[in-house]
Protein backbone atom coordinates (compact mmCIF):
# COMPACT_ATOMS: atom_id res chain seq x y z
CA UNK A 1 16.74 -18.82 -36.83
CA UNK A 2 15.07 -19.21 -33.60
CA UNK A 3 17.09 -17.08 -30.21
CA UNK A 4 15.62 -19.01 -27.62
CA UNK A 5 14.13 -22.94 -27.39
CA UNK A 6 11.19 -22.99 -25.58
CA UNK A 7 12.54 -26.26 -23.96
CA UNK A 8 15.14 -24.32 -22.59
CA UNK A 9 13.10 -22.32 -20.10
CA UNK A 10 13.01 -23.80 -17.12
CA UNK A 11 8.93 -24.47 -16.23
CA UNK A 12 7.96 -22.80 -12.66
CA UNK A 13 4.68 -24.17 -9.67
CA UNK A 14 2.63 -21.88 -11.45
CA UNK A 15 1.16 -22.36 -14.89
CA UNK A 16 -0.07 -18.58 -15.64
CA UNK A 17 3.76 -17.64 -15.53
CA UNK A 18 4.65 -20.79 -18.14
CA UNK A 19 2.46 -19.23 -20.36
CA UNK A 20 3.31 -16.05 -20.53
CA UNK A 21 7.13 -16.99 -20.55
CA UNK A 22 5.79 -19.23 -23.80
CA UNK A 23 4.47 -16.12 -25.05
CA UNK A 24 7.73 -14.01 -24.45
CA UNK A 25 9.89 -16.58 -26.08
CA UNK A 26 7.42 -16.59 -29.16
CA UNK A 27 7.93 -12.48 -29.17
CA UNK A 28 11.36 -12.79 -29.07
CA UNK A 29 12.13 -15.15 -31.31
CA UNK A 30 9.81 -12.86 -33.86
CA UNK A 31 11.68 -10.14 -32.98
CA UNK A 32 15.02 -11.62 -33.37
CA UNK A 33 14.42 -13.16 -36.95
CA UNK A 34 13.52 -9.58 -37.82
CA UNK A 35 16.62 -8.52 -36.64
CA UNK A 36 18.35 -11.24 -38.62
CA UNK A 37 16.73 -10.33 -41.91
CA UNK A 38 16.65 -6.00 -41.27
CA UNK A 39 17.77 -4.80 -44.81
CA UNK A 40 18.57 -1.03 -43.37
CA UNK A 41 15.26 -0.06 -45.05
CA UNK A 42 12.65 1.77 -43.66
CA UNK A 43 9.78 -0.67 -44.04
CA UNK A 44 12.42 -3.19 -42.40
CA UNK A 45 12.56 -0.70 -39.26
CA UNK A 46 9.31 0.21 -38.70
CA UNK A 47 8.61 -4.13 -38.76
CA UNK A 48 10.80 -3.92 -36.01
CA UNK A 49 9.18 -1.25 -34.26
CA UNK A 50 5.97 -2.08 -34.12
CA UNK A 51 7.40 -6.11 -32.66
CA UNK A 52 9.36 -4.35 -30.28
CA UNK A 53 6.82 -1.68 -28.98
CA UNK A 54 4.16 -5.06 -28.46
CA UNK A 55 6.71 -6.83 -27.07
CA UNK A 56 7.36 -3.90 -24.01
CA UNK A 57 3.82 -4.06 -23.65
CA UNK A 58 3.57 -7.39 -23.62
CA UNK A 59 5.92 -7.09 -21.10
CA UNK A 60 4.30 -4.44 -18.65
CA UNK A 61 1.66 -6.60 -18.90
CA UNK A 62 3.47 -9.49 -17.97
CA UNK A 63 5.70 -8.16 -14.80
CA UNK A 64 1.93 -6.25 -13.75
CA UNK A 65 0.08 -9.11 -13.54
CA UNK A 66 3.21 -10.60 -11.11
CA UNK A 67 3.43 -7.71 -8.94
CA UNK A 68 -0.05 -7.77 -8.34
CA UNK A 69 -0.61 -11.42 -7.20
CA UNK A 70 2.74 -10.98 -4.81
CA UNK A 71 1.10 -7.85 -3.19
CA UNK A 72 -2.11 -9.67 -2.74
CA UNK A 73 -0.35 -12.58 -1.45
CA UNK A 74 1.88 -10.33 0.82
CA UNK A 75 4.92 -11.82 -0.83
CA UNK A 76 8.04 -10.43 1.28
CA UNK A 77 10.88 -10.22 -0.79
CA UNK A 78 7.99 -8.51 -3.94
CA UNK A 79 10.58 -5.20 -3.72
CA UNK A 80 13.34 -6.92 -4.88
CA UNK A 81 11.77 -8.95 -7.81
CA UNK A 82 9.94 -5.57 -8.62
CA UNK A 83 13.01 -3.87 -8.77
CA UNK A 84 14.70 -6.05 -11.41
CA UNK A 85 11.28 -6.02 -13.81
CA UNK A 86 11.90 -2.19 -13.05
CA UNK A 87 15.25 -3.09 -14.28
CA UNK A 88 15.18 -4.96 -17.34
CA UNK A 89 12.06 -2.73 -18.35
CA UNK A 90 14.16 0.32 -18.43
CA UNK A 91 16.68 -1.26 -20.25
CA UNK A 92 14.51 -2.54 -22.68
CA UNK A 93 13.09 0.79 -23.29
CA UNK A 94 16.39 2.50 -23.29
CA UNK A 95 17.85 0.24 -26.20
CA UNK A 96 14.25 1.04 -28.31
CA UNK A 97 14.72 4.38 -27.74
CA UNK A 98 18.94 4.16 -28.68
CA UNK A 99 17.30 2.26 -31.99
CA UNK A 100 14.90 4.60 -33.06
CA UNK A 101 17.55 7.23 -33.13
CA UNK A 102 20.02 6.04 -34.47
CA UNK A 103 18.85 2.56 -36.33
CA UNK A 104 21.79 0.83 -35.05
CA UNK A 105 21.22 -2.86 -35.76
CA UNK A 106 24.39 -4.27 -34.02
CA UNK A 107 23.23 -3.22 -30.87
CA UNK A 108 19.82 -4.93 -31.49
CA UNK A 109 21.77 -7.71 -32.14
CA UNK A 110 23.78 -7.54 -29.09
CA UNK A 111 21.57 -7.14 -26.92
CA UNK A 112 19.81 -10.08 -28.26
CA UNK A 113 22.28 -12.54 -28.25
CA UNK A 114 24.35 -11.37 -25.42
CA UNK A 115 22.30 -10.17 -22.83
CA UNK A 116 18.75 -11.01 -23.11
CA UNK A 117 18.76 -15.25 -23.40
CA UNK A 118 20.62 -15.34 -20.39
CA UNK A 119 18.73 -12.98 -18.29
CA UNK A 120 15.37 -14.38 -19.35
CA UNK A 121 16.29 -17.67 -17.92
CA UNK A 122 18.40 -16.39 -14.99
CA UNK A 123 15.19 -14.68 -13.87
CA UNK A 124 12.87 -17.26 -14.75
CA UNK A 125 15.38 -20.20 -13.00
CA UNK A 126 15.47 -17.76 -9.51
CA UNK A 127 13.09 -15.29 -8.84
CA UNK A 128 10.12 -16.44 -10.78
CA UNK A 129 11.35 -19.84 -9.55
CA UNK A 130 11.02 -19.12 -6.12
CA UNK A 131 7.57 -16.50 -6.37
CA UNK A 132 6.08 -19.57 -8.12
CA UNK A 133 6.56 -22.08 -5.87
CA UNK A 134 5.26 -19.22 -3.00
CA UNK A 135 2.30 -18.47 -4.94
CA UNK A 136 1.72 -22.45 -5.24
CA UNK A 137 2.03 -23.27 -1.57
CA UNK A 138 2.26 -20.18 0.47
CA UNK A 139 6.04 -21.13 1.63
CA UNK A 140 8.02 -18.26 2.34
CA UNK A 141 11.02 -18.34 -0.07
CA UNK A 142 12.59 -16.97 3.50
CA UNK A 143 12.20 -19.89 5.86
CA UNK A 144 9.99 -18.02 7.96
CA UNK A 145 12.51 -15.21 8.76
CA UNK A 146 12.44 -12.05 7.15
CA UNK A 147 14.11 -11.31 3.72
């Protein structure tokens, strides 16, 4: 069963960042059907582990390559789009870590199916929304006043 369309991401001015939100969706969707099919057994686990540790890195990787381009571009509000990859980072790591100890599948699944869809495009549909269209054009997402 597939979490998350990749028709239902909203597409953003910049093509590197539709391609790595392709990617995440792909990840995700791997992960998830893991989830789905986790038989409480160990080989089952570690499958999940080793998705889910490539999947944060995938991810550092991801909100990295951001935060560089909106330093080098001197984007203003960068602190505040930092701040939630920061965010759902830590989170991300914190529910891996809550899974490893305690193998817990039902929060996997919650966090899946509750939280993560709808953040994903929440961030993608504003803040990656409005850094693409200022690393497309240069437009402040501020109007020219400070954010």
């Amino acid at each position: 069963m597939m979490l998350i369309a990749q028709d239902a991401i909203p597409h953003v001015a910049m093509e590197f960042m539709n391609e790595v939100h392709k990617e995440d969706v792909d990840i995700i969707n791997t992960i998830f059907e893991h989830i789905l099919n986790y038989d409480n057994t160990e080989k089952s686990a570690i499958a999940i582990d080793e998705l889910y540790e490539g999947w944060i890195a995938h991810t550092v990787n991801h909100f990295n390559n951001e935060e560089i381009k909106m330093q080098e571009m001197r984007f203003t509000p960068y602190l505040a789009h930092k701040g939630e990859h920061d965010r759902a980072l830590q989170e991300m790591r914190d529910l891996f870590a809550t899974w490893q100890e305690q193998r817990n599948i039902k929060a996997l699944k919650i966090y899946f199916i509750e939280i993560l869809p709808a953040w994903l495009h929440n961030h993608i549909s504003t803040m990656d929304t409005v850094t693409a269209r200022f690393f497309a054009t240069g437009e402040s997402p501020c109007g020219g006043g400070v954010c």
